[in-house]
N, C-alpha and C. Protein backbone atom coordinates (compact mmCIF):
# COMPACT_ATOMS: atom_id res chain seq x y z
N UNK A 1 18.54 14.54 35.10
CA UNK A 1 17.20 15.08 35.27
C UNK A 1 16.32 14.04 35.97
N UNK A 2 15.76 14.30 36.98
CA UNK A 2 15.02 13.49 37.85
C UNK A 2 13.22 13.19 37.12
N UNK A 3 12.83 12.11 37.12
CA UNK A 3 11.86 11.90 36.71
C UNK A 3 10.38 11.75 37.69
N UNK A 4 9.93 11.82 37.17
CA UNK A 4 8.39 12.66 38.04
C UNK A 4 7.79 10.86 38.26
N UNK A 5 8.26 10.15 38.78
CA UNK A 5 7.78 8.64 39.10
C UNK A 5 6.37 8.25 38.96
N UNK A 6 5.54 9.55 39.48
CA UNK A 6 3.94 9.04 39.62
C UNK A 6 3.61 8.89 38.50
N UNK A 7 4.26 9.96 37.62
CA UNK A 7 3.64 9.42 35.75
C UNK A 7 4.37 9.39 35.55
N UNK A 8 5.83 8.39 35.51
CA UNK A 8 6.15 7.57 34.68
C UNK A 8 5.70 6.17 34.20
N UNK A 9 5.58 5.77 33.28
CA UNK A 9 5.07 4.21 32.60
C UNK A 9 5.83 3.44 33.41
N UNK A 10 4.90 2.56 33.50
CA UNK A 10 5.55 1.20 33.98
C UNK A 10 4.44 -0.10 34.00
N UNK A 11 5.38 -1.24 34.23
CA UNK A 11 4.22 -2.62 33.91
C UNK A 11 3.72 -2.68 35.08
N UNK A 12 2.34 -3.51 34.70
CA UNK A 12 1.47 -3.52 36.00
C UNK A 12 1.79 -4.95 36.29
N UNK A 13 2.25 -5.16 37.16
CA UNK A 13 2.76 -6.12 37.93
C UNK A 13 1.75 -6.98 38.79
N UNK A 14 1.50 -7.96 39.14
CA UNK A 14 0.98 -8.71 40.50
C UNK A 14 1.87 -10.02 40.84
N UNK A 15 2.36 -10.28 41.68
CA UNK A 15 3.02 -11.12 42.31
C UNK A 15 2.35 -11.68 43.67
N UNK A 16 1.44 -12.72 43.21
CA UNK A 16 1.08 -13.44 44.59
C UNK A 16 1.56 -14.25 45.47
N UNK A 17 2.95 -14.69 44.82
CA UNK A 17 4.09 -15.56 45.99
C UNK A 17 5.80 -15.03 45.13
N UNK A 18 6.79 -15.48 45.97
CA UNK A 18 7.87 -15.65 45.51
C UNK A 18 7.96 -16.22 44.31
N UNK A 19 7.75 -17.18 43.92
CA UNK A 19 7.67 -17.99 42.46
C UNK A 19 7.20 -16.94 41.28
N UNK A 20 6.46 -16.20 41.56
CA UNK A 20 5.77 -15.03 40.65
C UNK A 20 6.93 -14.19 40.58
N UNK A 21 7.41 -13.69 41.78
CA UNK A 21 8.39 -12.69 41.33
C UNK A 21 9.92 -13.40 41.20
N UNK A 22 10.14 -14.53 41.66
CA UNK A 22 11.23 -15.28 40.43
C UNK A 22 11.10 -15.20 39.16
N UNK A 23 10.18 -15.40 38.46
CA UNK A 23 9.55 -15.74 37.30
C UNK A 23 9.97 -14.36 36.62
N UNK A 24 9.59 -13.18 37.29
CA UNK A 24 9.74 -12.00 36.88
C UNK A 24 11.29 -11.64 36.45
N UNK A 25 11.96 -11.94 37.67
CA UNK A 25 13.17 -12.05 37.39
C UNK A 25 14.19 -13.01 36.41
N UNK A 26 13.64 -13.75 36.35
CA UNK A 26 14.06 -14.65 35.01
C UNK A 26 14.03 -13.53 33.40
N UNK A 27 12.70 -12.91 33.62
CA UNK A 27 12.33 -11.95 32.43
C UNK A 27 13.66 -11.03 32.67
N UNK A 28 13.84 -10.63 33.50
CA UNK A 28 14.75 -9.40 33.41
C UNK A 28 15.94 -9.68 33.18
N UNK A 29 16.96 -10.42 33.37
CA UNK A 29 17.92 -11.30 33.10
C UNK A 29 17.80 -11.66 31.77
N UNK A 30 16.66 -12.07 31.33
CA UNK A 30 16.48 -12.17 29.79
C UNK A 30 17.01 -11.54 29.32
N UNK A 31 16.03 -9.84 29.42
CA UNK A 31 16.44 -9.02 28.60
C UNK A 31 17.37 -7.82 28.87
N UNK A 32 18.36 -8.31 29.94
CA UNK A 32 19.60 -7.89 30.31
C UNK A 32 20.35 -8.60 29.12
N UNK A 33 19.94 -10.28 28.99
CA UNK A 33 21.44 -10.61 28.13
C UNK A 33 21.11 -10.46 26.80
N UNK A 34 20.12 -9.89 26.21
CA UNK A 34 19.60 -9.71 24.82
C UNK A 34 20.01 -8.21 24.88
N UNK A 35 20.15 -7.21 25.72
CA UNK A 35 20.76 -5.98 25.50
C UNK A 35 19.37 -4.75 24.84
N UNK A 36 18.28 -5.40 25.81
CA UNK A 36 17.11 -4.99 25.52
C UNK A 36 16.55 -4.13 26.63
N UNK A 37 17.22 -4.54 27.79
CA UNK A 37 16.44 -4.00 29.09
C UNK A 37 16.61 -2.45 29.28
N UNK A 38 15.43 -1.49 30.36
CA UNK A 38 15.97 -0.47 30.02
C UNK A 38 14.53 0.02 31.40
N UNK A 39 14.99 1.18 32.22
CA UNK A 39 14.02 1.73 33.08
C UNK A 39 13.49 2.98 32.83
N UNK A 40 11.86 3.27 33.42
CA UNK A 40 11.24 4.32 33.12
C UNK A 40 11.29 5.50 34.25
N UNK A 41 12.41 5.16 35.34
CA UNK A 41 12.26 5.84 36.61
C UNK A 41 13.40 6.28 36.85
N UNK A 42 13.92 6.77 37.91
CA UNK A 42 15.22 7.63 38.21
C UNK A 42 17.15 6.31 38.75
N UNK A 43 16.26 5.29 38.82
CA UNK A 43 17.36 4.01 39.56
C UNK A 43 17.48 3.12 38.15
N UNK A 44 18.71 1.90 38.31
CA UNK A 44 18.98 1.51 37.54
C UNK A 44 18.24 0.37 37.46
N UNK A 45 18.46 -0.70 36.50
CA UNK A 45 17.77 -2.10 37.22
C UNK A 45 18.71 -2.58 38.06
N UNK A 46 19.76 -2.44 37.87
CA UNK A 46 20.30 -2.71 39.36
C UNK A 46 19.89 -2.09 40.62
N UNK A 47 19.85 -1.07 40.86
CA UNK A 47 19.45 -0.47 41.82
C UNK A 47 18.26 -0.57 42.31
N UNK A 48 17.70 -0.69 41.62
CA UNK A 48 15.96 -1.22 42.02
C UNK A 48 15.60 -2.51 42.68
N UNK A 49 16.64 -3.54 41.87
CA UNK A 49 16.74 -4.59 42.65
C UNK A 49 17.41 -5.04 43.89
N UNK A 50 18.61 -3.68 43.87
CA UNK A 50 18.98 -4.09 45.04
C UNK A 50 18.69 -3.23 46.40
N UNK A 51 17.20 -2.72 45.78
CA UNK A 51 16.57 -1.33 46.90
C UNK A 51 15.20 -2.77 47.69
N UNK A 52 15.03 -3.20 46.86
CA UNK A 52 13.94 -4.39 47.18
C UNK A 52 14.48 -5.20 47.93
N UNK A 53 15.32 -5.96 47.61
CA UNK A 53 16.23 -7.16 48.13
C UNK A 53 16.72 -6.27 50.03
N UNK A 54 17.23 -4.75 50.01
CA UNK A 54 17.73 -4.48 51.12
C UNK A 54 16.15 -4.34 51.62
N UNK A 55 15.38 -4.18 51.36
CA UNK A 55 14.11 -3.81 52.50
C UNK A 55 13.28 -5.45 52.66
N UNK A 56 13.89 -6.64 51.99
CA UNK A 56 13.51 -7.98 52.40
C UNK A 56 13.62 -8.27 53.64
N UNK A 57 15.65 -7.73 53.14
CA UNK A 57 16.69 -8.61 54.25
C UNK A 57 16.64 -7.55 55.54
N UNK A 58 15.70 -6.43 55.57
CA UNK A 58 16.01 -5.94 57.17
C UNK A 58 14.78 -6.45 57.81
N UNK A 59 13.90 -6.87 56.94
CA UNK A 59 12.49 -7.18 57.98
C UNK A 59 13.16 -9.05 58.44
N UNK A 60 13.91 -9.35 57.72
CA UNK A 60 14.52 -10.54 58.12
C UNK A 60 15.82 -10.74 59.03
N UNK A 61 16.35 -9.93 58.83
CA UNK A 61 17.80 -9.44 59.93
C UNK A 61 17.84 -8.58 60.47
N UNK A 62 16.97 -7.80 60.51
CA UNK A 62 17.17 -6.71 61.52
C UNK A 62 16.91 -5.26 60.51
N UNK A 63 16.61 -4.29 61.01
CA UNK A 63 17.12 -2.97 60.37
C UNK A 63 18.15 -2.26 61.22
N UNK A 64 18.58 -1.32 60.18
CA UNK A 64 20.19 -0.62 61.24
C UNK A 64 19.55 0.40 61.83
N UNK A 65 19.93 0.36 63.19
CA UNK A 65 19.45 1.41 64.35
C UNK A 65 20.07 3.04 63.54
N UNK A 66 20.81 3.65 62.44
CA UNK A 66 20.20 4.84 62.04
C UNK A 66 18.96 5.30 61.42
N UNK A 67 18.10 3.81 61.34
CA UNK A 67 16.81 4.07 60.07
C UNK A 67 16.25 4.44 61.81
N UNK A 68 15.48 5.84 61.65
CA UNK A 68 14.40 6.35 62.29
C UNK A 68 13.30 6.58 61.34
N UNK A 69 12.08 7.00 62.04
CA UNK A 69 11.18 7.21 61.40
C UNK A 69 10.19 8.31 62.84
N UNK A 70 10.27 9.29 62.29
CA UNK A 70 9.67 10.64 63.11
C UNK A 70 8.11 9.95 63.50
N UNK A 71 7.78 10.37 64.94
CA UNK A 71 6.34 10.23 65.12
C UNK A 71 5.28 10.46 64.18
N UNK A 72 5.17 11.67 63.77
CA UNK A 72 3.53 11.83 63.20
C UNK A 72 4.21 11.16 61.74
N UNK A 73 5.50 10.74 61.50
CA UNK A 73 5.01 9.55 60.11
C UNK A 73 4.60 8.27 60.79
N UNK A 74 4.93 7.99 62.07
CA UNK A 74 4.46 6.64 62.51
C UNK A 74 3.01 6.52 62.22
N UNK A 75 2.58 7.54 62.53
CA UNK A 75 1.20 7.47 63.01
C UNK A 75 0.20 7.46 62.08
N UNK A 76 0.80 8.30 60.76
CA UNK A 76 0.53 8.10 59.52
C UNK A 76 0.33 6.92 59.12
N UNK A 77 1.76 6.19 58.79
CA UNK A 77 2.06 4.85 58.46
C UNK A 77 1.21 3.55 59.11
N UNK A 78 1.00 3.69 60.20
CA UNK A 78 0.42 2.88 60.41
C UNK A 78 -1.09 3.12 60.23
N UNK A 79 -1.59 3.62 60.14
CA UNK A 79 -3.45 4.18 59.54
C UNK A 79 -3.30 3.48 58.34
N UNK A 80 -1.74 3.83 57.99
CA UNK A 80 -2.19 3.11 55.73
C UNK A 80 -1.25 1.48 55.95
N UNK A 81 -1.37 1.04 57.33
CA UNK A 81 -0.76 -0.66 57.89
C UNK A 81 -1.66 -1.24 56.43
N UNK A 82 -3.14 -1.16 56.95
CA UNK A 82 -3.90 -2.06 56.28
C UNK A 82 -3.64 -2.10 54.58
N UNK A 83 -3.60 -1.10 54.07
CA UNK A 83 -3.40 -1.02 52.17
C UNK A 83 -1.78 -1.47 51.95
N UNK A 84 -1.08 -1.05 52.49
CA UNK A 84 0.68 -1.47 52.23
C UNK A 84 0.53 -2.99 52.41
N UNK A 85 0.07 -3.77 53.38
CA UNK A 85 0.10 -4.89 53.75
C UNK A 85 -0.60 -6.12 52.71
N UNK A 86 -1.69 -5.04 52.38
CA UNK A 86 -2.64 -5.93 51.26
C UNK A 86 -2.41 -6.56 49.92
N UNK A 87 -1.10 -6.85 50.07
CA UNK A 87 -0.53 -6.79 48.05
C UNK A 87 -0.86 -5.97 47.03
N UNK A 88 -1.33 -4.97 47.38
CA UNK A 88 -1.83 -4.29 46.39
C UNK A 88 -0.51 -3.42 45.84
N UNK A 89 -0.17 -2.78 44.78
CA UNK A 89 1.16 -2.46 44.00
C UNK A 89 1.21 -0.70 45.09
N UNK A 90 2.35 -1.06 45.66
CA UNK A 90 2.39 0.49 46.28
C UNK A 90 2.28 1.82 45.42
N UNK A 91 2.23 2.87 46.02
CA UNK A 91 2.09 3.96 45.30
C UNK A 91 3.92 4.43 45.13
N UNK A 92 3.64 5.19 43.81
CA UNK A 92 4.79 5.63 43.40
C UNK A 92 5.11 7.00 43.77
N UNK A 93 6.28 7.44 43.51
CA UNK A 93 6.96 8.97 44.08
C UNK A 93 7.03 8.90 45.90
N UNK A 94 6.97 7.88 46.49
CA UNK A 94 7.42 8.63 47.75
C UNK A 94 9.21 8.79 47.66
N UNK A 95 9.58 9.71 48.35
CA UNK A 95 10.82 10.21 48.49
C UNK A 95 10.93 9.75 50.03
N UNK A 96 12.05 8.79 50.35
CA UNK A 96 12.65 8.90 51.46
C UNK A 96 13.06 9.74 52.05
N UNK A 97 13.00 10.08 53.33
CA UNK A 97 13.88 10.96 54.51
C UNK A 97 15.17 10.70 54.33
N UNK A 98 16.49 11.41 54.77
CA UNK A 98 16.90 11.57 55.05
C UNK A 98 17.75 10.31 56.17
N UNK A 99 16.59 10.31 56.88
CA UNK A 99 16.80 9.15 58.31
C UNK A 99 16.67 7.64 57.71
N UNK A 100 16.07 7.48 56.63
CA UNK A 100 15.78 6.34 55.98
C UNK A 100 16.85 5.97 54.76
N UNK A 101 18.40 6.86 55.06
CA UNK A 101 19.00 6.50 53.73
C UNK A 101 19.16 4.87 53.73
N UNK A 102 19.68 3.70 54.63
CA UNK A 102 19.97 3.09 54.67
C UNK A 102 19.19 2.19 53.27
N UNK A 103 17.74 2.55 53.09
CA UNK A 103 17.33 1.74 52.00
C UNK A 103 17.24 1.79 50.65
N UNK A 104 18.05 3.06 50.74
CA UNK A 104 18.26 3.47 49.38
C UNK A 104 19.38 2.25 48.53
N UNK A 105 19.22 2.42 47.44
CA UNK A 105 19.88 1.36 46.91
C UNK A 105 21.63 1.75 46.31
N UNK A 106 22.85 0.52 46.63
CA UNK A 106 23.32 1.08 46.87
C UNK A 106 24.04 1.45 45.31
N UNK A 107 24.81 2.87 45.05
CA UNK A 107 24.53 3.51 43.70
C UNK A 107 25.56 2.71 42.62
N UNK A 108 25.06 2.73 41.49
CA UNK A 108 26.02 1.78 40.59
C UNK A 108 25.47 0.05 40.76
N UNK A 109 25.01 -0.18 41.27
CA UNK A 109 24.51 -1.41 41.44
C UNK A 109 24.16 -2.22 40.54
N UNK A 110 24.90 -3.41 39.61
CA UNK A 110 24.68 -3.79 38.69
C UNK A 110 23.53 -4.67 38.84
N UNK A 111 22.95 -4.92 36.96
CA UNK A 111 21.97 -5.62 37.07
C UNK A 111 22.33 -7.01 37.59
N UNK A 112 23.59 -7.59 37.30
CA UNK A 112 23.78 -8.92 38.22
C UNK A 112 23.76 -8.84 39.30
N UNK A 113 24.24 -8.05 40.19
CA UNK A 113 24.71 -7.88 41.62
C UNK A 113 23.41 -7.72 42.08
N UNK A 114 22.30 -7.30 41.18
CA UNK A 114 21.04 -6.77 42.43
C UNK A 114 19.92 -7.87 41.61
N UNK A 115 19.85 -8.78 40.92
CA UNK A 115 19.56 -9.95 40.98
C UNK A 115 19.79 -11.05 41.99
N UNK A 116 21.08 -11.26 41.95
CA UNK A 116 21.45 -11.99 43.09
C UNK A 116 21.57 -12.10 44.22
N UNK A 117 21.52 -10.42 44.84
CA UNK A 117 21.25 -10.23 46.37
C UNK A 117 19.68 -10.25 46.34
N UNK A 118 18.81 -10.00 45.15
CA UNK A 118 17.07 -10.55 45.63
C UNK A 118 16.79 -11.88 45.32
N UNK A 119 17.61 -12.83 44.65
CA UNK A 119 17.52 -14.14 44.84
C UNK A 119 17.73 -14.82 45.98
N UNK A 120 19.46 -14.71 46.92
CA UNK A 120 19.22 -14.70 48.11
C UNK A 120 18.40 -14.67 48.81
N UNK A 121 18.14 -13.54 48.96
CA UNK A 121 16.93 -13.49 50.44
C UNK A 121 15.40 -14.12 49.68
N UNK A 122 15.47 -14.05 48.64
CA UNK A 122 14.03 -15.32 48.36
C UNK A 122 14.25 -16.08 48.69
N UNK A 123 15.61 -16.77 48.32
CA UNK A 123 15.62 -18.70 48.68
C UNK A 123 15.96 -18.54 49.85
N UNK A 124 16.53 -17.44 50.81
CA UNK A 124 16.38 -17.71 52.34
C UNK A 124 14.95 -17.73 52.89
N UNK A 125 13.96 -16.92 52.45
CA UNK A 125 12.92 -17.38 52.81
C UNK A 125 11.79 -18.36 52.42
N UNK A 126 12.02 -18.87 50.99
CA UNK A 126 11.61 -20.28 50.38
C UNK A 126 11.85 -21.26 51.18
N UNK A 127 13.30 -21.08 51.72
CA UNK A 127 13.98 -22.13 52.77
C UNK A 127 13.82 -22.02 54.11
N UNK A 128 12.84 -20.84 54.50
CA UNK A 128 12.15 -21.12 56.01
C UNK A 128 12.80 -19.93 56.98
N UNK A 129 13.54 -19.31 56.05
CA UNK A 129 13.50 -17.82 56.66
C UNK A 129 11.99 -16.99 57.31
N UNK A 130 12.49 -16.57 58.15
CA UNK A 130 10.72 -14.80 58.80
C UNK A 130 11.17 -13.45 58.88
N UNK A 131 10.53 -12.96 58.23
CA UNK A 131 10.51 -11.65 58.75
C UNK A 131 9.76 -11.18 59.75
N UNK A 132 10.58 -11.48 60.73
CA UNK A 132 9.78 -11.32 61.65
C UNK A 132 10.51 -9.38 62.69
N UNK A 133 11.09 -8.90 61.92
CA UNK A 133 11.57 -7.65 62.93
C UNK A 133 10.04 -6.58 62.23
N UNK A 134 10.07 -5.69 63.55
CA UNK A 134 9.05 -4.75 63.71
C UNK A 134 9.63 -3.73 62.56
N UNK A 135 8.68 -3.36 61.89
CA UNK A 135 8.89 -1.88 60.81
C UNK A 135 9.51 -1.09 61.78
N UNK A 136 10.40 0.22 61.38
CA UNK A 136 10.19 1.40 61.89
C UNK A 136 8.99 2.38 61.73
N UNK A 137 8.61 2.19 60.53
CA UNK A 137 7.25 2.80 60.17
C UNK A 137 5.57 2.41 60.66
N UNK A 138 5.87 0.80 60.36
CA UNK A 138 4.77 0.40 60.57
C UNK A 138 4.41 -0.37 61.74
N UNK A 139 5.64 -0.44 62.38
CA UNK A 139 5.79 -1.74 63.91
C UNK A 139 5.44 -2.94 63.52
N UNK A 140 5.02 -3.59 64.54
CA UNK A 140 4.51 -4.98 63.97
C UNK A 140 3.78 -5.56 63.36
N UNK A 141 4.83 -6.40 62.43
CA UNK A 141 3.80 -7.21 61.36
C UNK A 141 4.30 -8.78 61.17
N UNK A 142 2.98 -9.16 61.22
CA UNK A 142 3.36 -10.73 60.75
C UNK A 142 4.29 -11.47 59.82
N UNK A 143 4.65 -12.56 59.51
CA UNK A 143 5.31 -12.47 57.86
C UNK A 143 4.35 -12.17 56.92
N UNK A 144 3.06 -12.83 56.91
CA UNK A 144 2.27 -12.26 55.74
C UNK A 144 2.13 -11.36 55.72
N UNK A 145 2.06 -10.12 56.88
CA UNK A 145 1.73 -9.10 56.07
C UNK A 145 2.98 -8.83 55.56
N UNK A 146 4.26 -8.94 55.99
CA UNK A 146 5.69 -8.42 55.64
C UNK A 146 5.68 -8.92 53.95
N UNK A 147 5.02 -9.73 53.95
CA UNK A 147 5.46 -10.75 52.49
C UNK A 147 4.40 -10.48 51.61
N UNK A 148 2.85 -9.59 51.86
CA UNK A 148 2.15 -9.26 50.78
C UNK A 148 3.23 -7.78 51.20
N UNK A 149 3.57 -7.07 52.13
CA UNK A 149 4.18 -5.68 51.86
C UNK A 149 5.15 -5.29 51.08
N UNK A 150 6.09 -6.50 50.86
CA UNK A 150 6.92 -7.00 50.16
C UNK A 150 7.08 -7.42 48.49
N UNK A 151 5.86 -7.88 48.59
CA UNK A 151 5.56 -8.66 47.13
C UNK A 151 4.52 -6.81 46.42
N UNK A 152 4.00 -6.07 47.03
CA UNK A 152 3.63 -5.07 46.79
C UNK A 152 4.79 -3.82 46.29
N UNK A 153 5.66 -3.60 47.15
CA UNK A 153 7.10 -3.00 47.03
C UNK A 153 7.56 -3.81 45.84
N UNK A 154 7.48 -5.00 45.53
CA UNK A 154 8.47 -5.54 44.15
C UNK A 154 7.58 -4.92 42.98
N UNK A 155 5.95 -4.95 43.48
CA UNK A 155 5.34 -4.63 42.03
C UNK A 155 5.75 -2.95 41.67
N UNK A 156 5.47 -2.89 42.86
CA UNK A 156 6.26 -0.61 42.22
C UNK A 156 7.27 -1.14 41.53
N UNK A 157 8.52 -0.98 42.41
CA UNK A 157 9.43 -0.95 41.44
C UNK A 157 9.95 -2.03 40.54
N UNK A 158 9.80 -2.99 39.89
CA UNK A 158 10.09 -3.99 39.11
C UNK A 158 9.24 -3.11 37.67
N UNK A 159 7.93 -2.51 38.05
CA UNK A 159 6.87 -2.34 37.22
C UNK A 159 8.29 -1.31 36.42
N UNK A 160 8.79 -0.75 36.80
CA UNK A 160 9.74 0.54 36.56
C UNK A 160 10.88 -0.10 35.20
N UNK A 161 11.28 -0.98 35.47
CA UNK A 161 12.13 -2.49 34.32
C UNK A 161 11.16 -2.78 32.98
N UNK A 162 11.70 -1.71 31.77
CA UNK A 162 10.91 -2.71 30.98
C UNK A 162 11.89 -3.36 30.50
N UNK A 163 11.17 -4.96 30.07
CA UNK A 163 11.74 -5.84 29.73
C UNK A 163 11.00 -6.36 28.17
């Protein structure tokens, strides 16, 4: 049974650098090995983490030429550049296209496995990694904005993990 995301509970999150959302992740790992952890949304904690971690590593490596994104969502998307970009905790329930499976997370995804692929690409960019490739949605963006858009995307869904 699919859950209605916009009202489901979840923690209110803010993450103003990487270190914040390490920190976070330390919590969750916690209460992975205490046998406590548990989500309020339709993905696992694995999956959540490893839906975050894949939308790091394409603004950093590239995205795969099947992710399209139809005109009038461009045009959309970029009008709401300024609020996505701002750290502010994204909004919940959007449903991906179709054209956008690539970021879906991939299914079964354990809570270790999707820890460690969002640790990665943190310490690649702690260590002087950019995201520097153009959105499909939003085109070009700086790293900061990629990295408050980013640190915004962890607060949705992480908020989804209670720990």
């Amino acid at each position: 049974m699919m859950v209605d995301t916009r009202k489901s509970q979840r923690r209110e999150l803010a993450f103003h650098c990487t270190g914040c959302l390490k920190e976070d992740l330390a919590r969750i790992e916690a209460a992975e090995r205490a046998g406590t952890l548990r989500t309020t949304g339709n993905w696992t904690a694995g999956e959540i983490l490893d839906h975050v971690a894949k939308t790091i590593e394409f603004s950093v490596d590239g995205f795969p030429p099947e992710v399209r994104v139809a005109w009038p969502v461009r045009i959309i998307a970029r009008m709401m550049k300024g609020r996505v970009t701002s750290g502010r905790t994204l909004l919940a329930g959007f449903k991906l296209p179709k054209e956008s499976a690539a970021f879906l997370p991939s299914p079964g995804a354990s809570t270790a496995d999707g820890l460690a692929r969002l640790r990665r690409v943190i310490d690649r960019i702690d260590g002087g990694a950019r995201c520097t490739h153009a959105s499909p949605a939003f085109g070009r963006l700086t790293h900061d904005e990629w990295m408050r858009l980013h640190l915004g995307h962890a607060q949705l869904h992480l908020g989804f993990i209670a720990v």
